[in-house]
PDB file of N, CA and C in Angstrom:
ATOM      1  N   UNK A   1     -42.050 -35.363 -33.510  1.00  0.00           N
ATOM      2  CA  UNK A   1     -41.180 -36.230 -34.281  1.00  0.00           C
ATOM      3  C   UNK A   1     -39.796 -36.334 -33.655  1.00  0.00           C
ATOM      4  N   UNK A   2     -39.392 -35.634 -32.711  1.00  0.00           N
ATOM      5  CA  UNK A   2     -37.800 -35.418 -31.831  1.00  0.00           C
ATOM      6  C   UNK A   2     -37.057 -35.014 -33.046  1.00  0.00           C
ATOM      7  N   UNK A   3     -36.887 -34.223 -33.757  1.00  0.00           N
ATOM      8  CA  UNK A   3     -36.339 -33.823 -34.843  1.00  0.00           C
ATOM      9  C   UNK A   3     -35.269 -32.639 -34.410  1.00  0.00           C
ATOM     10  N   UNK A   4     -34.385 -31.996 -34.544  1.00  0.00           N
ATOM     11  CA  UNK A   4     -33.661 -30.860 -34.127  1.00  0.00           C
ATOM     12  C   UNK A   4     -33.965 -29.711 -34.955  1.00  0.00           C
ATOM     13  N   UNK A   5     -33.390 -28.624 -34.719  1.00  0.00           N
ATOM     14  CA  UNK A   5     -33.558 -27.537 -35.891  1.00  0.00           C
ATOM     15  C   UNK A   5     -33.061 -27.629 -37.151  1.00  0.00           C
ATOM     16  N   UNK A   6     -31.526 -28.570 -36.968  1.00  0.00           N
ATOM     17  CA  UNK A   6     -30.876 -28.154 -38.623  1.00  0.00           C
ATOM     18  C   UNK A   6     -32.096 -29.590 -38.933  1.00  0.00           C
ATOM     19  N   UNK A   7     -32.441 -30.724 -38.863  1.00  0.00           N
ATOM     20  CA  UNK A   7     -32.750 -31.327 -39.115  1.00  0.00           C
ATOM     21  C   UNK A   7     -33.923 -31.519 -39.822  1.00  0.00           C
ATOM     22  N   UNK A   8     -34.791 -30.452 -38.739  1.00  0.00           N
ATOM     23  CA  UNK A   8     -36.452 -29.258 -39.527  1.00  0.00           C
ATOM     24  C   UNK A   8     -36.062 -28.375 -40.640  1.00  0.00           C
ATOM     25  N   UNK A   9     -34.917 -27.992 -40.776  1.00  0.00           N
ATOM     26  CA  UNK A   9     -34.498 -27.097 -41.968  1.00  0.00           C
ATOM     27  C   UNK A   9     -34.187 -28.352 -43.176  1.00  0.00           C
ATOM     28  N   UNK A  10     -33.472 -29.336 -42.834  1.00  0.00           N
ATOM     29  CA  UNK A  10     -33.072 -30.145 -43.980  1.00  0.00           C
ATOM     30  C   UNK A  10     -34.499 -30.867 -44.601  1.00  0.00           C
ATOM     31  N   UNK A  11     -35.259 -31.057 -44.031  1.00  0.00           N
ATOM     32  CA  UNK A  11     -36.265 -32.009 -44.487  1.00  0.00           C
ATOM     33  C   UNK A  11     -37.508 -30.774 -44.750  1.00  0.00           C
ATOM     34  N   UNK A  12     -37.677 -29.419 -44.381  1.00  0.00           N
ATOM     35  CA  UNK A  12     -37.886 -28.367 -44.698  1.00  0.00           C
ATOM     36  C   UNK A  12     -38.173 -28.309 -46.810  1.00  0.00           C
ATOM     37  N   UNK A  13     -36.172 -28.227 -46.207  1.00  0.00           N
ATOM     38  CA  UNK A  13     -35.502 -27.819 -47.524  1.00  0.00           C
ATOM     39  C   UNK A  13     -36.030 -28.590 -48.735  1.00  0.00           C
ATOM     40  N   UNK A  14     -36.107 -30.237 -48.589  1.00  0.00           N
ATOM     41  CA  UNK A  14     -36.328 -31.403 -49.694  1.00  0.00           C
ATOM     42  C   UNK A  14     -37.787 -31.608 -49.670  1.00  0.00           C
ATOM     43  N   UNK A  15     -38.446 -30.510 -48.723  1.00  0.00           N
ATOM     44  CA  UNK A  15     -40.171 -30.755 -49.052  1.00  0.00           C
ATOM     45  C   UNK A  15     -39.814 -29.750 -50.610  1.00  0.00           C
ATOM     46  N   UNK A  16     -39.495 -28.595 -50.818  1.00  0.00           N
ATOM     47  CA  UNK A  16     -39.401 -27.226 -50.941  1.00  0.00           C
ATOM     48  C   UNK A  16     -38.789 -27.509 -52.230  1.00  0.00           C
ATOM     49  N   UNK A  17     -37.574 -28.386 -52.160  1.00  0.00           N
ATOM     50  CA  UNK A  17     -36.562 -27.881 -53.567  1.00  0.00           C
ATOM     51  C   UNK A  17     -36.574 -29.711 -54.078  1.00  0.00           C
ATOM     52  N   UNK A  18     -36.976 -30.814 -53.271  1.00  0.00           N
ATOM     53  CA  UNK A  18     -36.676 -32.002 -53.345  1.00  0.00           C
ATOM     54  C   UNK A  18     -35.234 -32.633 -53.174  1.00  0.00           C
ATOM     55  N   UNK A  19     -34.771 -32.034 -53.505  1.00  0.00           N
ATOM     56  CA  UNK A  19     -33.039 -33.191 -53.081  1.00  0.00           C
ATOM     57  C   UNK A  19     -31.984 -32.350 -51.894  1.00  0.00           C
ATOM     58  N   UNK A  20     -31.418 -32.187 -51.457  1.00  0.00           N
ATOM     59  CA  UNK A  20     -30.027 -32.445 -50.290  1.00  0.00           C
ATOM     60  C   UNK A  20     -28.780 -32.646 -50.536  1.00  0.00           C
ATOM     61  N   UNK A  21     -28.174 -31.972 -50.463  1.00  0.00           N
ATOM     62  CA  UNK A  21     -26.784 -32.636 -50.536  1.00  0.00           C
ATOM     63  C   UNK A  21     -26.105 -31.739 -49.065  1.00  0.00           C
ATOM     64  N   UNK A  22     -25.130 -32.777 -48.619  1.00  0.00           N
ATOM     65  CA  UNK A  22     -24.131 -32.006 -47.224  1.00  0.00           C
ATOM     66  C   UNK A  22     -23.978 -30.515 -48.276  1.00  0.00           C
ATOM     67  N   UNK A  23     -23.082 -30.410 -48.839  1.00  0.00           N
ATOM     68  CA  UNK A  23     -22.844 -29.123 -49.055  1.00  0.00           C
ATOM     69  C   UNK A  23     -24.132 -28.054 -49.434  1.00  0.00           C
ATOM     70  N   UNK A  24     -24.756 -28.267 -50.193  1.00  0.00           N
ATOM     71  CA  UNK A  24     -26.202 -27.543 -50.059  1.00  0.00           C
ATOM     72  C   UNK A  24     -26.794 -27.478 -48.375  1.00  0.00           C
ATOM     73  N   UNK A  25     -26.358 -27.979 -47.338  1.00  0.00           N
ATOM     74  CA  UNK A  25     -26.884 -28.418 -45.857  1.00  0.00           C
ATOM     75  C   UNK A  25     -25.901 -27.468 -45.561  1.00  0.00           C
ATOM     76  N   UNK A  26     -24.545 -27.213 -45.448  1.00  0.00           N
ATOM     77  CA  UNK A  26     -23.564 -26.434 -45.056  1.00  0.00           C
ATOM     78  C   UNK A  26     -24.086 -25.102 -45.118  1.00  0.00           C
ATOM     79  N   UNK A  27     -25.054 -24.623 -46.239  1.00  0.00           N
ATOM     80  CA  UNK A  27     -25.062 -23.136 -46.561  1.00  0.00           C
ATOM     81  C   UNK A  27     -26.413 -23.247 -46.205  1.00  0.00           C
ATOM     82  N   UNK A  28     -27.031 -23.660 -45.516  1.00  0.00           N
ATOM     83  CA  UNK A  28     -28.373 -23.437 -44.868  1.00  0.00           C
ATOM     84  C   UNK A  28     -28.014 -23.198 -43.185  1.00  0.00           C
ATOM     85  N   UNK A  29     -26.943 -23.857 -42.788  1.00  0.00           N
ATOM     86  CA  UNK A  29     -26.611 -23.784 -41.369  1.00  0.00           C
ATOM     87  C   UNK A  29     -25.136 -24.186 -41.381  1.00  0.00           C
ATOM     88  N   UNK A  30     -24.482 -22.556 -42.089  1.00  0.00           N
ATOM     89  CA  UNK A  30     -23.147 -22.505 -41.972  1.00  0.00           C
ATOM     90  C   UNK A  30     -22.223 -22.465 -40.600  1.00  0.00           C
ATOM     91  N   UNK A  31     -22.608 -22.033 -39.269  1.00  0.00           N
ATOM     92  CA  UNK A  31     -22.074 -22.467 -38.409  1.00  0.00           C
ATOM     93  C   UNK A  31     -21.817 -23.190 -37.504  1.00  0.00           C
ATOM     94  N   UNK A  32     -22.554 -24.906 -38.144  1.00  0.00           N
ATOM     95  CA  UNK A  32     -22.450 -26.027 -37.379  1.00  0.00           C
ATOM     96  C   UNK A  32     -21.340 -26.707 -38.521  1.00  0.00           C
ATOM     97  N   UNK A  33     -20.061 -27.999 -38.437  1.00  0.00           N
ATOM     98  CA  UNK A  33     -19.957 -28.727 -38.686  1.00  0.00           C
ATOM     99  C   UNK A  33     -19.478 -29.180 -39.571  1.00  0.00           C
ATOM    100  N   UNK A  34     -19.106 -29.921 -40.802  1.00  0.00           N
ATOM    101  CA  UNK A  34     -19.613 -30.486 -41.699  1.00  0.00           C
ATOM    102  C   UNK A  34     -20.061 -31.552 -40.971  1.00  0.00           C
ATOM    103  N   UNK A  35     -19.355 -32.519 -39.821  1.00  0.00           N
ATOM    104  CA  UNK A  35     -19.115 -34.029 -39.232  1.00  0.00           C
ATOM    105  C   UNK A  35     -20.996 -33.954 -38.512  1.00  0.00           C
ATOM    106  N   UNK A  36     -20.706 -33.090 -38.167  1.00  0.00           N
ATOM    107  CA  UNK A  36     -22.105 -32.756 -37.538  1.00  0.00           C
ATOM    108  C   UNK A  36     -23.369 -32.698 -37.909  1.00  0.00           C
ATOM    109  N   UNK A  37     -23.431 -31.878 -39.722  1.00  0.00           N
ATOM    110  CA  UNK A  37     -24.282 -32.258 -40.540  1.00  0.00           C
ATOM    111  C   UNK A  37     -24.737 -33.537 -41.010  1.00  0.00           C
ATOM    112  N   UNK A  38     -23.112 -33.904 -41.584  1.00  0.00           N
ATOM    113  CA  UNK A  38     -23.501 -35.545 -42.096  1.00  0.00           C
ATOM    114  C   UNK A  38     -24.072 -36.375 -40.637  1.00  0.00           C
ATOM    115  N   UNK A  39     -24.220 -36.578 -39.784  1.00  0.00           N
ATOM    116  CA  UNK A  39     -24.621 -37.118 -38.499  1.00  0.00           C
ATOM    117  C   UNK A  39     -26.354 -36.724 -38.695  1.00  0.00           C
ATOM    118  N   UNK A  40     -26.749 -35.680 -39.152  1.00  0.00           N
ATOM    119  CA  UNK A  40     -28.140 -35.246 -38.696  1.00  0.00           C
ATOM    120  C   UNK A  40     -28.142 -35.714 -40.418  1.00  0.00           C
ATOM    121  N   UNK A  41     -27.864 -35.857 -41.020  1.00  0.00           N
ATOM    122  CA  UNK A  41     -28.429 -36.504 -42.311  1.00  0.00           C
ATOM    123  C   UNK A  41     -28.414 -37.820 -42.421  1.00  0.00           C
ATOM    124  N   UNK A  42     -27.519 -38.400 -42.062  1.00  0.00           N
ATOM    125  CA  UNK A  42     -27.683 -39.876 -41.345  1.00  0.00           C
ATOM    126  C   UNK A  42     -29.141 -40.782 -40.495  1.00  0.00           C
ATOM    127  N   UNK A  43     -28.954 -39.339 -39.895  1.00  0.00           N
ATOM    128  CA  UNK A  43     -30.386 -40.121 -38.417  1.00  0.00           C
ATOM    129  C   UNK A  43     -31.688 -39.926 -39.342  1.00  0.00           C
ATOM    130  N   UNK A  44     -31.734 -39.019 -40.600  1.00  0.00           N
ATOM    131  CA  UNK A  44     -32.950 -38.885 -41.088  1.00  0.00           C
ATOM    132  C   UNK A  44     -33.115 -39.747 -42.010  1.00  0.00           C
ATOM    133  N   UNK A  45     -31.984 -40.457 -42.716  1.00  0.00           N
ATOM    134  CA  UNK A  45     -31.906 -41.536 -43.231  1.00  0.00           C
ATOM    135  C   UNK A  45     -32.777 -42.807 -42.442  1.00  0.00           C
ATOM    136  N   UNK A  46     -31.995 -42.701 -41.056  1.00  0.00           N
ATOM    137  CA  UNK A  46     -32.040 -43.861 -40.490  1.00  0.00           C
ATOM    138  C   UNK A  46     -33.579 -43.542 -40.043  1.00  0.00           C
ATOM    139  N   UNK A  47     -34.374 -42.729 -39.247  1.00  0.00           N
ATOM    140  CA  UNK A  47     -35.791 -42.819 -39.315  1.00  0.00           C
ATOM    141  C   UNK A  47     -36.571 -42.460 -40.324  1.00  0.00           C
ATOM    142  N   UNK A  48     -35.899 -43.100 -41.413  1.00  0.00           N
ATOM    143  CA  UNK A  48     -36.429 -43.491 -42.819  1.00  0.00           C
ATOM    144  C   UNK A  48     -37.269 -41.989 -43.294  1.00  0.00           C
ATOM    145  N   UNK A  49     -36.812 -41.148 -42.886  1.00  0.00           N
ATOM    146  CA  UNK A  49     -37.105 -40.008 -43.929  1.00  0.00           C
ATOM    147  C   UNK A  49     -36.347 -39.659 -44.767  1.00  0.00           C
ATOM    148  N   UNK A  50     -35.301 -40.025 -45.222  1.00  0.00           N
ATOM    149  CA  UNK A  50     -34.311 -39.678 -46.057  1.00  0.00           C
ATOM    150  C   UNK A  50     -33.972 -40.809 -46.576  1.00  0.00           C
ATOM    151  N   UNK A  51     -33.908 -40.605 -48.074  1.00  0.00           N
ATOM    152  CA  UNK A  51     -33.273 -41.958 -48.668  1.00  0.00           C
ATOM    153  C   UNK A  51     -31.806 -41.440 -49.193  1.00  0.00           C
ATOM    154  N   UNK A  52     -31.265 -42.539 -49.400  1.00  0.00           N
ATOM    155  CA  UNK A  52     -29.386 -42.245 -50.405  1.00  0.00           C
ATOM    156  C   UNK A  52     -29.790 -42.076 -51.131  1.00  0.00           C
ATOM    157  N   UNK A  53     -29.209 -41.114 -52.289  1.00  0.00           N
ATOM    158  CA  UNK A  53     -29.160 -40.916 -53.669  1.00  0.00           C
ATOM    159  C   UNK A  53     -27.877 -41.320 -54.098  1.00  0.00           C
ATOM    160  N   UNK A  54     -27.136 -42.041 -54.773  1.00  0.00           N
ATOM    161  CA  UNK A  54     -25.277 -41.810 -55.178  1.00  0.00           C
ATOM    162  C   UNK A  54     -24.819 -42.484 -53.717  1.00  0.00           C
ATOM    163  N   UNK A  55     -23.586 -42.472 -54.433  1.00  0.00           N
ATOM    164  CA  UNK A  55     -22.391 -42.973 -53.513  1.00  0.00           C
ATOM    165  C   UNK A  55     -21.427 -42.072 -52.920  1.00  0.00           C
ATOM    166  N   UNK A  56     -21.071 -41.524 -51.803  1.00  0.00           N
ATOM    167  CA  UNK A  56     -20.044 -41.322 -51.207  1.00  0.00           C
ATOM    168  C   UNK A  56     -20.480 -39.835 -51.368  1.00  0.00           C
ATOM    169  N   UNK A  57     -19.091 -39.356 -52.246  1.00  0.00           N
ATOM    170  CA  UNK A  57     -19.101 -37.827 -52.801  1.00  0.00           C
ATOM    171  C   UNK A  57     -19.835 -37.289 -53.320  1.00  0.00           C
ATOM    172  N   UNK A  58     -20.745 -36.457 -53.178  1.00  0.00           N
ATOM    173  CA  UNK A  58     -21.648 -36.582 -54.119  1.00  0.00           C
ATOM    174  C   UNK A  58     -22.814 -36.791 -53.844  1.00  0.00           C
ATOM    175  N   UNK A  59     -23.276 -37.261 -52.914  1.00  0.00           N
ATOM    176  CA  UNK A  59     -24.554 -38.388 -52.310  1.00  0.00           C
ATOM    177  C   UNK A  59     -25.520 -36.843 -52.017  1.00  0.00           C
ATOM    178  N   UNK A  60     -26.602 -37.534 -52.726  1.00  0.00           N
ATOM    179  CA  UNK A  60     -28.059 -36.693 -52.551  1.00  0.00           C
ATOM    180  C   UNK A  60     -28.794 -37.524 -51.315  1.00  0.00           C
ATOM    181  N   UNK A  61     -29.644 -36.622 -51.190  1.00  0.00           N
ATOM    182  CA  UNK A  61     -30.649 -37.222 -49.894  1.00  0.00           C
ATOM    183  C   UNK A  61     -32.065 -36.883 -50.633  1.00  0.00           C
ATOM    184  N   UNK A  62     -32.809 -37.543 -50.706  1.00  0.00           N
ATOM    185  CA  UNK A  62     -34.337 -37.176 -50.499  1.00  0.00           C
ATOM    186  C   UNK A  62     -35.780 -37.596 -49.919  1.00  0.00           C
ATOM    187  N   UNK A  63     -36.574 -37.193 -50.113  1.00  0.00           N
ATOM    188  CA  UNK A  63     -37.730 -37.873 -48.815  1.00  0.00           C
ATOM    189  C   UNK A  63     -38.201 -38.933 -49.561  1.00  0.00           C
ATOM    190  N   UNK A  64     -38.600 -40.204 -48.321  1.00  0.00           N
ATOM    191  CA  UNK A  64     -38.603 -41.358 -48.482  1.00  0.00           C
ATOM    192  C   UNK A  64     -39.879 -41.907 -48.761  1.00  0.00           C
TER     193      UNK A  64
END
Protein backbone atom coordinates (compact mmCIF):
# COMPACT_ATOMS: atom_id res chain seq x y z
CA UNK A 1 0.00 0.00 0.00
CA UNK A 2 3.37 2.58 0.34
CA UNK A 3 1.99 3.49 3.66
CA UNK A 4 4.73 4.68 6.41
CA UNK A 5 4.84 3.57 10.00
CA UNK A 6 3.00 6.46 11.81
CA UNK A 7 0.58 6.07 9.02
CA UNK A 8 0.19 1.89 9.74
CA UNK A 9 -0.31 2.98 13.35
CA UNK A 10 -3.03 5.66 12.48
CA UNK A 11 -5.22 3.53 10.32
CA UNK A 12 -4.12 0.60 12.80
CA UNK A 13 -5.58 2.76 15.48
CA UNK A 14 -9.31 3.61 13.59
CA UNK A 15 -9.53 -0.20 12.58
CA UNK A 16 -9.24 -0.79 16.61
CA UNK A 17 -10.97 2.26 18.37
CA UNK A 18 -12.75 3.80 14.99
CA UNK A 19 -12.09 7.58 15.01
CA UNK A 20 -8.57 9.82 15.00
CA UNK A 21 -7.97 12.88 15.97
CA UNK A 22 -4.17 14.80 15.48
CA UNK A 23 -3.99 14.95 19.12
CA UNK A 24 -5.01 11.32 19.89
CA UNK A 25 -2.09 10.74 16.72
CA UNK A 26 0.43 12.91 18.85
CA UNK A 27 0.31 10.33 21.80
CA UNK A 28 0.67 7.30 19.65
CA UNK A 29 3.93 8.80 18.02
CA UNK A 30 4.98 11.48 20.40
CA UNK A 31 8.28 12.19 18.83
CA UNK A 32 7.36 13.20 15.36
CA UNK A 33 5.68 16.66 14.71
CA UNK A 34 2.42 17.90 15.06
CA UNK A 35 2.96 19.61 11.10
CA UNK A 36 4.16 16.24 10.27
CA UNK A 37 1.27 14.27 11.63
CA UNK A 38 -1.36 16.43 10.12
CA UNK A 39 0.60 15.77 6.61
CA UNK A 40 0.35 11.82 7.11
CA UNK A 41 -3.35 12.33 7.99
CA UNK A 42 -3.92 14.30 5.05
CA UNK A 43 -2.33 11.72 2.46
CA UNK A 44 -4.69 9.08 4.09
CA UNK A 45 -7.45 11.25 3.48
CA UNK A 46 -6.28 11.87 0.14
CA UNK A 47 -5.84 7.94 -0.82
CA UNK A 48 -9.27 7.89 0.36
CA UNK A 49 -8.74 5.95 3.48
CA UNK A 50 -9.60 8.52 5.74
CA UNK A 51 -12.58 10.58 5.68
CA UNK A 52 -13.10 14.36 7.57
CA UNK A 53 -15.15 14.27 10.44
CA UNK A 54 -15.77 18.29 11.74
CA UNK A 55 -14.12 21.27 10.80
CA UNK A 56 -10.77 22.57 11.56
CA UNK A 57 -10.20 22.14 15.45
CA UNK A 58 -11.42 19.41 16.37
CA UNK A 59 -11.55 17.36 13.09
CA UNK A 60 -11.92 13.49 13.49
CA UNK A 61 -10.66 11.15 10.85
CA UNK A 62 -12.16 7.81 10.10
CA UNK A 63 -12.01 4.87 7.61
CA UNK A 64 -13.61 5.46 4.43
Amino acid sequence: MGLNERQIKAVGHVKEKGIISLSLFKTLVPEVSDKTLYRDLQRLVKRELFKKVGEKKGRKYKLL
